[in-house]
Protein backbone atom coordinates (compact mmCIF):
# COMPACT_ATOMS: atom_id res chain seq x y z
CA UNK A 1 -98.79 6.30 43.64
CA UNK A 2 -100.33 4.94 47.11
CA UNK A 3 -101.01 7.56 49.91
CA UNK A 4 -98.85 5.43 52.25
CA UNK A 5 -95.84 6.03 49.74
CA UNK A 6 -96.26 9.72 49.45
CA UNK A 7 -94.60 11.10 53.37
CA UNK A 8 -91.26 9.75 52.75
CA UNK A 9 -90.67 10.94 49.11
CA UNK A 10 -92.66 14.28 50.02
CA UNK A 11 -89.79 14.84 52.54
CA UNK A 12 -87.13 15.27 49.78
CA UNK A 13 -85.49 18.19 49.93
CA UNK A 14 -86.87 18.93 46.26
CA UNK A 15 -90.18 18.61 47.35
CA UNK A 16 -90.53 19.35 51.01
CA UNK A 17 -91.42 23.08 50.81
CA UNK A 18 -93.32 23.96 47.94
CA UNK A 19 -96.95 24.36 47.99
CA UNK A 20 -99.11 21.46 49.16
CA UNK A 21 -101.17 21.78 45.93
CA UNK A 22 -98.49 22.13 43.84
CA UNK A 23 -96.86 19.24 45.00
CA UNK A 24 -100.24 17.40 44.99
CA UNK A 25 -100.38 18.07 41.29
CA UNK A 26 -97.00 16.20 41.11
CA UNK A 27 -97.55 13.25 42.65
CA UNK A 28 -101.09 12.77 41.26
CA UNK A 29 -99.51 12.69 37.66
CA UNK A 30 -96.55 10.68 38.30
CA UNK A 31 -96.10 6.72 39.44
CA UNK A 32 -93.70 3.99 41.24
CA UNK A 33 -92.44 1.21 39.29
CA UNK A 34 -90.51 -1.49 40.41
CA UNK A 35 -87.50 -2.54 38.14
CA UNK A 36 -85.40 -5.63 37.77
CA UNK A 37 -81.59 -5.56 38.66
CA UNK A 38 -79.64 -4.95 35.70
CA UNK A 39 -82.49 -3.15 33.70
CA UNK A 40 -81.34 0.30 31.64
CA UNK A 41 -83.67 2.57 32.48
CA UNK A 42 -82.34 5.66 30.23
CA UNK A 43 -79.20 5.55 27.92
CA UNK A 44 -76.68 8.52 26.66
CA UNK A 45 -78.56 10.75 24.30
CA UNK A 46 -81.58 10.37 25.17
CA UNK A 47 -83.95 13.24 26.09
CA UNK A 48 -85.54 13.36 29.47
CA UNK A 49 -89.41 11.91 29.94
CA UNK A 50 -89.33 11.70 33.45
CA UNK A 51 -87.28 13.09 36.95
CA UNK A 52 -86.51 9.72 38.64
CA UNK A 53 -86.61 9.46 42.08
CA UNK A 54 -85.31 6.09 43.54
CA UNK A 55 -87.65 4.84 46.64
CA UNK A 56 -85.58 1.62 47.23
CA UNK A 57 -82.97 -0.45 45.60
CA UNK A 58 -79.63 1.03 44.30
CA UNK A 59 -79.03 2.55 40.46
CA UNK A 60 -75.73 2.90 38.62
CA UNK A 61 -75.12 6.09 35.96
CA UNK A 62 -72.99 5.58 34.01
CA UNK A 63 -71.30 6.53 30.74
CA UNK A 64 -70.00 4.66 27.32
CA UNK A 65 -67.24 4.91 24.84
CA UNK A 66 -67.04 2.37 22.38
CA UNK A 67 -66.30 -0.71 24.58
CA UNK A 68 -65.70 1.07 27.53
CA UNK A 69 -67.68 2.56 30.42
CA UNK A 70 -67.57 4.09 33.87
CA UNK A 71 -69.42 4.69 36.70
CA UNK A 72 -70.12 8.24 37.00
CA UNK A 73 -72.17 7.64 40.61
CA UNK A 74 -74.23 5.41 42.91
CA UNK A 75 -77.33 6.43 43.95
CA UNK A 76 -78.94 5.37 47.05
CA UNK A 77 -82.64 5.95 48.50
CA UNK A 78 -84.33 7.89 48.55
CA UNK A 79 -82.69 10.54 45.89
CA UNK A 80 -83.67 12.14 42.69
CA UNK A 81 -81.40 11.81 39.89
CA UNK A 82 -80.48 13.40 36.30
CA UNK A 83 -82.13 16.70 37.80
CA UNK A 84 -79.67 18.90 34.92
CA UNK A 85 -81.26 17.43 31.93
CA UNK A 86 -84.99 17.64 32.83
CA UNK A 87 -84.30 21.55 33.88
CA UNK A 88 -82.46 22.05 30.30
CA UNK A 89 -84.33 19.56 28.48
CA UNK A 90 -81.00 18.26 27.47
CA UNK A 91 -79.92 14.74 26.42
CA UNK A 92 -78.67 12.55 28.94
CA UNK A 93 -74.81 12.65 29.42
CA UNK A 94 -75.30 9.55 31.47
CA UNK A 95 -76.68 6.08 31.12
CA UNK A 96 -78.51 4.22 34.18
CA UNK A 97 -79.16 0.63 35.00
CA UNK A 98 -80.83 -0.82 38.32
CA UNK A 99 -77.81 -3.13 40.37
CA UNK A 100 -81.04 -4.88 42.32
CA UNK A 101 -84.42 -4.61 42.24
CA UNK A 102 -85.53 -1.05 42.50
CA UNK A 103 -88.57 0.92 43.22
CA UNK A 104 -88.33 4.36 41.34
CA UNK A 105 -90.82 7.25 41.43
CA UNK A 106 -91.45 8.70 37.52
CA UNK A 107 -92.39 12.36 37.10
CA UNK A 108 -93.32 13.66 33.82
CA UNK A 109 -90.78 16.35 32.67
CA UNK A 110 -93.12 18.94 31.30
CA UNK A 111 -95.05 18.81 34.25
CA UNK A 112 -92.25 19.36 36.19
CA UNK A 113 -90.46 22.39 34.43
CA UNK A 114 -94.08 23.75 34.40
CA UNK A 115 -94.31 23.62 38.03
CA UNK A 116 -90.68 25.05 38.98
CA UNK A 117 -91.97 27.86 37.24
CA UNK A 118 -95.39 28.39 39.21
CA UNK A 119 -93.40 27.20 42.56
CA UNK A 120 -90.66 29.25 44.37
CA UNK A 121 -89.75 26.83 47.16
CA UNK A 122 -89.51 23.87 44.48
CA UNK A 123 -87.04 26.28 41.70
CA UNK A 124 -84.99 27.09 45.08
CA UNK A 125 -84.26 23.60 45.97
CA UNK A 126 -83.90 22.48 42.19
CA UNK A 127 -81.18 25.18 41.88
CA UNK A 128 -79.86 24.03 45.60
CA UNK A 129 -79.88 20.38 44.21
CA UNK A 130 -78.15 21.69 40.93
CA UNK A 131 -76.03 23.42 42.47
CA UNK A 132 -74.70 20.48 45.06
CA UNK A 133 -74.30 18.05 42.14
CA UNK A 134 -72.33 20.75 40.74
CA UNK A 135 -70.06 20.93 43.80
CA UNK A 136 -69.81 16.97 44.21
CA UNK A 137 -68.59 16.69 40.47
CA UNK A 138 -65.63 19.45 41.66
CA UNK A 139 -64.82 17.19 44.14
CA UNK A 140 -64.77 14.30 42.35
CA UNK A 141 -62.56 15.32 40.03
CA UNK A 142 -60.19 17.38 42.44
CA UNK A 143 -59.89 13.54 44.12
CA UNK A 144 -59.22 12.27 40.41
CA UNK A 145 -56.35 14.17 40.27
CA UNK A 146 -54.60 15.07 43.57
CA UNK A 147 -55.07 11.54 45.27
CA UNK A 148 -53.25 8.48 44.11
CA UNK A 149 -55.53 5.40 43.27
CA UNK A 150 -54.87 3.78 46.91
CA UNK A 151 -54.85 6.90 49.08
CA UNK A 152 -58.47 7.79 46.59
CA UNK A 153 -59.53 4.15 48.01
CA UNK A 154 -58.51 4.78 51.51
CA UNK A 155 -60.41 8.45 51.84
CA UNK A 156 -63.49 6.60 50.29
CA UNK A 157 -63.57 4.00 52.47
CA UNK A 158 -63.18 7.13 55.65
CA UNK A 159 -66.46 8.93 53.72
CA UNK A 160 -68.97 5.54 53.77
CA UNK A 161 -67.95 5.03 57.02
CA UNK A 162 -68.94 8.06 58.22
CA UNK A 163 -71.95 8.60 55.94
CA UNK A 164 -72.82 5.35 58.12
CA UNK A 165 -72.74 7.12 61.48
CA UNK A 166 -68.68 5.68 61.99
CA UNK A 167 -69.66 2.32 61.24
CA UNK A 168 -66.01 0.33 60.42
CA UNK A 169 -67.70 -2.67 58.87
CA UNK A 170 -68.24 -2.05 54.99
CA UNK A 171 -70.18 -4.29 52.67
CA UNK A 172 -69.70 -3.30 49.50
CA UNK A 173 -72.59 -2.37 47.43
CA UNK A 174 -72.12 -4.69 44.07
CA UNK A 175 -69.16 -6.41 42.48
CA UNK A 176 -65.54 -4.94 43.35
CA UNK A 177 -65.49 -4.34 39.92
CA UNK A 178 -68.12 -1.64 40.23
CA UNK A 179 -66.12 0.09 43.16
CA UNK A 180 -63.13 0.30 40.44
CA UNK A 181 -64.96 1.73 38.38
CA UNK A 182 -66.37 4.25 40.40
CA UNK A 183 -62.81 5.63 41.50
CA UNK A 184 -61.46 5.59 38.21
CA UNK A 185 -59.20 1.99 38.42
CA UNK A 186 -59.53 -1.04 36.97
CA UNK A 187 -59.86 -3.93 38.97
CA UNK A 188 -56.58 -5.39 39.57
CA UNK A 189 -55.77 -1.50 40.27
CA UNK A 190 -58.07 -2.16 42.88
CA UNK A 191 -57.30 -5.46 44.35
CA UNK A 192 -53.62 -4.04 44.54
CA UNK A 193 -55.01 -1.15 46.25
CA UNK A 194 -56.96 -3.12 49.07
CA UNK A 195 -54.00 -5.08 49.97
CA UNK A 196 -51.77 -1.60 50.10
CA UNK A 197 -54.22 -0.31 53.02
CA UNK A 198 -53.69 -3.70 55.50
CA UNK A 199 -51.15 -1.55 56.70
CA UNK A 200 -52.93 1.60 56.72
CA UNK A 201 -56.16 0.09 58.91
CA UNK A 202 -57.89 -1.85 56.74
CA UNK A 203 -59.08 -5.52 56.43
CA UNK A 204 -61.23 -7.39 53.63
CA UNK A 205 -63.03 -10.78 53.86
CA UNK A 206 -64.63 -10.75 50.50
CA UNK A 207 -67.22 -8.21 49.93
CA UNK A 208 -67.04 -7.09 53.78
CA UNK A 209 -64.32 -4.44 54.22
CA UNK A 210 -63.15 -3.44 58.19
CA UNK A 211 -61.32 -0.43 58.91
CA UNK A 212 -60.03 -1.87 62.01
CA UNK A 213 -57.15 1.13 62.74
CA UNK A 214 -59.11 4.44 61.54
CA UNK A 215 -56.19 7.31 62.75
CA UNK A 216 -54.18 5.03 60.83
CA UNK A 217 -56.26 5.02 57.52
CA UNK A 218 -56.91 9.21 58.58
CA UNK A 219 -53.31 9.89 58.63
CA UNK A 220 -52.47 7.72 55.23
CA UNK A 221 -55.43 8.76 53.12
CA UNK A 222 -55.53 12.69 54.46
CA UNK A 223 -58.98 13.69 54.21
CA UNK A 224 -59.65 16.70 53.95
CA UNK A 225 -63.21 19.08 54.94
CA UNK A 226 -63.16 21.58 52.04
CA UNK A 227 -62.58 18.76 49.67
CA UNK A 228 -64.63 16.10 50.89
CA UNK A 229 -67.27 18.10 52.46
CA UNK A 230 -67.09 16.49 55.74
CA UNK A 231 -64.96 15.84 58.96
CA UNK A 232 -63.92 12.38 59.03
């Protein structure tokens, strides 16, 4: 891994206070790769070589049954991912693939479990980190089952925008079948679901999504704090 690479990724939570020799060790033994879009980089079942930690570029995981499959989550840079099976050395429960080009950091397990055990600022934030993605997967499926498919739409669309500093223009990141699949519809679910929220605040041109009335998509899709996390 270049020097000039290192600050940003060294600012991860994960990494950001453990000891500067310890997390030399890391970095010295692990690399960046850049990936095509639509490349698998791990499937189901497998067990865990490396902690991945996407620099730039955007990776589906997701998971199989036969001849279907769901997206579990979307990560975004920069974020470790699959944390849970490199602490357990457990099989993956998820698959990933790369939507665009993507620049991922690879650090070998063992060395990793070996230094969680030597470092107490890096087995705090792995059990922080283990413990969010815990919390996010309650919340998930809370939304999975007290929200209807439009008003699960609506509050999603209220939680980019404000994990965009209140931005109300949307582009959606991959096909609109992804976005179904993410919140647990299929795509004409989805398409239905769209045109349901032009009276609720909402406008779509394509990819681009506008919440151009956002009390009005607040007061149909009912966020809420302890269940979302945030105050939209």
């Amino acid at each position: 891994m270049r020097e000039g690479e290192r600050p940003e990724i060294a600012k991860l939570p994960l990494f950001a206070e453990m000891k500067e020799e310890q997390r030399e060790r890391v970095f010295s033994a692990s690399h960046l790769q850049v990936f095509p879009p639509q490349l698998i980089l791990f499937d189901v079942g497998q067990k865990p070589d490396f902690l991945y930690v996407l620099v730039d570029g955007l990776i589906e995981l997701f998971t199989t049954n036969g001849d279907r499959d769901s997206t579990m989550a979307i990560v975004e840079p920069v974020s470790s991912f699959i944390l849970a099976a490199l602490v357990t050395n457990q099989p993956f429960l998820m698959s990933a693939r790369t939507l665009q080009s993507s620049r991922v950091m690879l650090i070998p397990a063992d060395l990793l479990r070996d230094v969680i055990k030597q470092d107490g600022a890096l087995m705090q934030e792995a059990m922080r980190e283990l413990a969010v993605g815990y919390r996010h997967m309650v919340r998930t499926l809370t939304d999975m089952k007290l929200r209807q498919s439009t008003e699960r739409l609506g509050n999603f669309l209220l939680l980019e925008s404000h994990k965009r500093n209140g931005a109300m223009n949307l582009q959606l990141r991959g096909e609109k079948k992804l976005l179904a699949s993410l919140l647990g519809m299929t795509p004409e679910n989805l398409s239905r679901a769209l045109s349901a929220l032009a009276k609720h605040g909402v406008s779509v041109a394509g990819g681009n999504i506008t919440i151009t009335d956002h009390d009005a998509l607040v007061t149909f899709a009912r966020p809420d704090p302890f269940l979302d996390g945030v105050e939209v």
